[in-house]
Protein backbone atom coordinates (compact mmCIF):
# COMPACT_ATOMS: atom_id res chain seq x y z
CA UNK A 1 -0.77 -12.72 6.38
CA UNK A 2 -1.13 -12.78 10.60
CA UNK A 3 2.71 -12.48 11.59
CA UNK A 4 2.97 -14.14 15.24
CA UNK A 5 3.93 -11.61 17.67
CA UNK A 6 5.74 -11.87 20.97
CA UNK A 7 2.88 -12.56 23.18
CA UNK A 8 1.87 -15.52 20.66
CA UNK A 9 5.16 -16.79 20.89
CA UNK A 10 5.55 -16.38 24.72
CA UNK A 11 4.93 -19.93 26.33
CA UNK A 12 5.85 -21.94 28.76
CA UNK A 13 8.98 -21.07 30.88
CA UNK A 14 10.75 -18.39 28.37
CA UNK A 15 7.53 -17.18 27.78
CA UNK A 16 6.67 -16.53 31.73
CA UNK A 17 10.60 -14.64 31.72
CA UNK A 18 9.76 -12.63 29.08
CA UNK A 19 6.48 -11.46 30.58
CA UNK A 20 8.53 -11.15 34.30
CA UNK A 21 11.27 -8.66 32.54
CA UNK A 22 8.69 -6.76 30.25
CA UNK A 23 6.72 -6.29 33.59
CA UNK A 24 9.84 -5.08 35.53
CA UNK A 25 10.71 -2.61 32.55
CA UNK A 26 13.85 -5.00 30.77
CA UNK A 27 12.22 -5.00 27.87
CA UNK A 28 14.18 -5.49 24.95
CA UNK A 29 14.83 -1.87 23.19
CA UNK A 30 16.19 -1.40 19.32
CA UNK A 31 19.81 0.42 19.74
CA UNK A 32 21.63 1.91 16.64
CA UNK A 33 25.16 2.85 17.41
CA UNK A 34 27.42 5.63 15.75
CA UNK A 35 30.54 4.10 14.68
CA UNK A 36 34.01 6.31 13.86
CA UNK A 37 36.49 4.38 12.72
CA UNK A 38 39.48 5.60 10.75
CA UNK A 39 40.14 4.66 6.92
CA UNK A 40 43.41 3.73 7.52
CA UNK A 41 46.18 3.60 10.80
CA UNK A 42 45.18 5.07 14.14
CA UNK A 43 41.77 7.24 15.08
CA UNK A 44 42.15 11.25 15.39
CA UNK A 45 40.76 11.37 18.87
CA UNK A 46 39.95 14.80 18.61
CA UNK A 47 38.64 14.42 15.15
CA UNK A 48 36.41 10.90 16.17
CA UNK A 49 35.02 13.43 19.07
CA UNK A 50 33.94 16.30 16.54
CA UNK A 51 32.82 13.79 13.72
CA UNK A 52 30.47 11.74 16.68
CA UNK A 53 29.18 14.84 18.71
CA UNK A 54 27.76 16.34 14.71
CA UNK A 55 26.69 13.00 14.13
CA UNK A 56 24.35 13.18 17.85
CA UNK A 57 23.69 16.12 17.07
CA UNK A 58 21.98 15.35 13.83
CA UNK A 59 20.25 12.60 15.40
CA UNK A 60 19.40 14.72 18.77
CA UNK A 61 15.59 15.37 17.95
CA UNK A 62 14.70 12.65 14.97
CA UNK A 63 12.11 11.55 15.40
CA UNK A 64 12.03 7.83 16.53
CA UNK A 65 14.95 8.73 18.45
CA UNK A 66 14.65 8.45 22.54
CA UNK A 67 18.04 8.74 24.16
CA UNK A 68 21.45 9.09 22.71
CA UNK A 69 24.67 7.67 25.04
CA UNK A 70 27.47 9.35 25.78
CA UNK A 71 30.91 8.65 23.07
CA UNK A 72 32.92 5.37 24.11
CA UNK A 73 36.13 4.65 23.23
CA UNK A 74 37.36 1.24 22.19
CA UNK A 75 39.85 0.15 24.84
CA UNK A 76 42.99 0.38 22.13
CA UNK A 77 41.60 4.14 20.53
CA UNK A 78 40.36 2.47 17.27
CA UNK A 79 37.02 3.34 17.69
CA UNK A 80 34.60 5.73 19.07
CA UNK A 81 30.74 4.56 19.80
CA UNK A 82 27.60 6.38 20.66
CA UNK A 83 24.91 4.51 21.35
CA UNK A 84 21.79 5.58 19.97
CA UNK A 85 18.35 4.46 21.55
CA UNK A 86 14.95 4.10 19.38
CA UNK A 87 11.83 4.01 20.34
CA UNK A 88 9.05 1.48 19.58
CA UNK A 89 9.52 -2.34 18.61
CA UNK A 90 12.68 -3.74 17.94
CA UNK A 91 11.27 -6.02 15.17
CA UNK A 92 10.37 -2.83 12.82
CA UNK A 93 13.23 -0.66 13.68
CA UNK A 94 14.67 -1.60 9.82
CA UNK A 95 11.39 0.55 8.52
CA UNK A 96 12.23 3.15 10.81
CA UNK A 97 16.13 3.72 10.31
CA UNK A 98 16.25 4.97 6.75
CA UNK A 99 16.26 8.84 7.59
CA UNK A 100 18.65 8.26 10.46
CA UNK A 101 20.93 6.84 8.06
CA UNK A 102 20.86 9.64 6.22
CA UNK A 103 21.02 11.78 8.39
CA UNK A 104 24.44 10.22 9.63
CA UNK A 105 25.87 9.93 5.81
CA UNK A 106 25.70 13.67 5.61
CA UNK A 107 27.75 13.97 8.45
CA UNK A 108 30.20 11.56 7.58
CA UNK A 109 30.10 13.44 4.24
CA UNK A 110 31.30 16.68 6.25
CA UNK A 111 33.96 14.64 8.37
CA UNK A 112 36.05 13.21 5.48
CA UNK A 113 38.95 12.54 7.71
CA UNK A 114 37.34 9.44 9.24
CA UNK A 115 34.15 6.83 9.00
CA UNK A 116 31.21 8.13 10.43
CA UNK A 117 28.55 5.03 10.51
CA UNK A 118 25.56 3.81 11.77
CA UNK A 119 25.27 0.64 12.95
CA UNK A 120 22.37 -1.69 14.61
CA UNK A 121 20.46 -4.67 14.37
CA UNK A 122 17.45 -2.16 12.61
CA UNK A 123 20.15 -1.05 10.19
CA UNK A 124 21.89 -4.49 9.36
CA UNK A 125 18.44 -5.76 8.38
CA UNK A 126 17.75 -2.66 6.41
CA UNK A 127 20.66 -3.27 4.12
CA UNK A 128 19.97 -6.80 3.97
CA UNK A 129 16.61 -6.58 3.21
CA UNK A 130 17.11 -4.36 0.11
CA UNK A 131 20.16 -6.48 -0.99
CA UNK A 132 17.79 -9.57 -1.16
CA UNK A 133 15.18 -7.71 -2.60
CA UNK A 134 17.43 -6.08 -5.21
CA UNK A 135 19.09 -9.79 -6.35
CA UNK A 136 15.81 -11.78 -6.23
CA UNK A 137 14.80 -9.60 -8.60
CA UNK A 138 17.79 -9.86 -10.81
CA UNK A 139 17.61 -13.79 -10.23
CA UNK A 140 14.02 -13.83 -11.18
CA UNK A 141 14.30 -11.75 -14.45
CA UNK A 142 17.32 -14.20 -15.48
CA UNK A 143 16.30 -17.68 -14.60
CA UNK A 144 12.64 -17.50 -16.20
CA UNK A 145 14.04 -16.84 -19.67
CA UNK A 146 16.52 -19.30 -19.56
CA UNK A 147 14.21 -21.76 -18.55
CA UNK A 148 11.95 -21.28 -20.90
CA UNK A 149 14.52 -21.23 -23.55
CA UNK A 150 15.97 -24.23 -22.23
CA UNK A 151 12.34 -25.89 -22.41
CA UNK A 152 11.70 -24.79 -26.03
CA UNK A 153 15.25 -27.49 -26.72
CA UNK A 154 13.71 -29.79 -24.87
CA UNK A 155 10.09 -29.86 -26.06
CA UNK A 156 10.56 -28.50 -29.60
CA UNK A 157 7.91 -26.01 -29.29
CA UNK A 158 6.85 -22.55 -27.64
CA UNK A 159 3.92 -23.95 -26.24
CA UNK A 160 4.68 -26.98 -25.00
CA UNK A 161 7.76 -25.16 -23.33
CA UNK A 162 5.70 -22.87 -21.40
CA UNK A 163 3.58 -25.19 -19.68
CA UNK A 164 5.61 -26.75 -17.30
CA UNK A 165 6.58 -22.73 -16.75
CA UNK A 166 2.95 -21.70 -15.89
CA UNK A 167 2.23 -24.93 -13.84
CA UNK A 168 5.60 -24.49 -12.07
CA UNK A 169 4.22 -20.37 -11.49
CA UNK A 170 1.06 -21.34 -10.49
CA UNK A 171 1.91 -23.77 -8.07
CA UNK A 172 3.93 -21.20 -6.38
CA UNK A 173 1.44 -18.67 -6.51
CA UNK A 174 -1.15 -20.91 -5.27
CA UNK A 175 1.29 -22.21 -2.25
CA UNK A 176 1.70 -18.57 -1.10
CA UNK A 177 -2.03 -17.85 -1.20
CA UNK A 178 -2.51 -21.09 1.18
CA UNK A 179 -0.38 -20.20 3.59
CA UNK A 180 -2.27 -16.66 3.45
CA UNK A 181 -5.20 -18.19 4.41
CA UNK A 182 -3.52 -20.70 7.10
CA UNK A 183 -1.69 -17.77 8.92
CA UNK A 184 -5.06 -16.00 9.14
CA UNK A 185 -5.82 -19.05 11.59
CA UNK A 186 -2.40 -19.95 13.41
CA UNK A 187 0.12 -17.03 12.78
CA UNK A 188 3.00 -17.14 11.31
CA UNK A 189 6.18 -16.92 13.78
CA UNK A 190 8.74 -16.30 10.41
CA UNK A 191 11.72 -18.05 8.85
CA UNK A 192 13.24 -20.28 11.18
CA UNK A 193 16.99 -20.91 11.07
């Protein structure tokens, strides 16, 4: 499958912006952020600082990392945030995050007084995509038993039961190799919603 990238998407007048901002350097950049938040009633300041500055520290050098901010506080002390800058396209920053998750769990691991986390777009999509991953699985390894067993009642017989099954299967699979070929001609710009 061709996915669409920017450029193919980039017409008309958001298109010509785009090309204006990425030629002036505004291009959009994939930011993580380290979070410290307390488990319960009002943030340590002194303990926030520590548990962030370990946490940049970790991150200080990874690779994929370009430039980490300087600690803000949130206006009422219940949070401290560093941003965290990564390099290359915002799209694929989810593939890229994993180790700088980790990296940040261990230190939130050593700072058990408060919630060290690390939070981004990259990251969001990270745990979403192996949420969805993790109960499509579970969904398919349910639903095609019970629908075959529910066939068998209907039908009366094993055979007869699993056609509509395999037809239903195929279909899919042969949908999904069509629009394989098709993006290979016009590329595919993704889910809309």
């Amino acid at each position: 499958t061709r996915s669409a990238t920017v450029s193919d998407l980039a017409i008309g007048q958001s298109g010509r912006a785009a090309e204006i901002a990425k030629d002036g350097g505004l291009e959009n950049r994939a930011v993580e952020n380290i979070l410290v938040t307390p488990y319960e009633g009002t943030l340590d300041q002194d303990r926030a600082r520590a548990a962030a500055d370990d946490a940049a520290d970790a991150l200080r050098g990874a690779k994929g990392v370009t430039a980490i901010g300087k600690p803000v506080p949130a206006p009422d002390g219940s949070a401290l945030l560093v941003p965290v800058t990564l390099g290359g396209d915002p799209e694929t920053a989810s593939e890229r995050v994993q180790p700088l998750l980790d990296k940040v769990e261990k230190v939130g691991e050593k700072h058990t007084e408060v919630r060290v986390e690390l939070v981004g777009a990259g990251s969001i999509k990270a745990g979403l995509d192996d949420m969805l991953s993790e109960d499509l699985g579970r969904a398919t390894g349910l639903s095609l038993p019970v629908t075959l067993i529910v066939m068998v009642f209907v039908f009366g017989a094993i055979v007869a039961a699993s056609v509509p099954v395999i037809l239903g299967i195929s279909s899919v699979l042969a949908g999904l190799g069509l629009w394989g070929v098709a993006s290979q001609f016009v590329a595919d710009p993704g889910p809309v919603t």
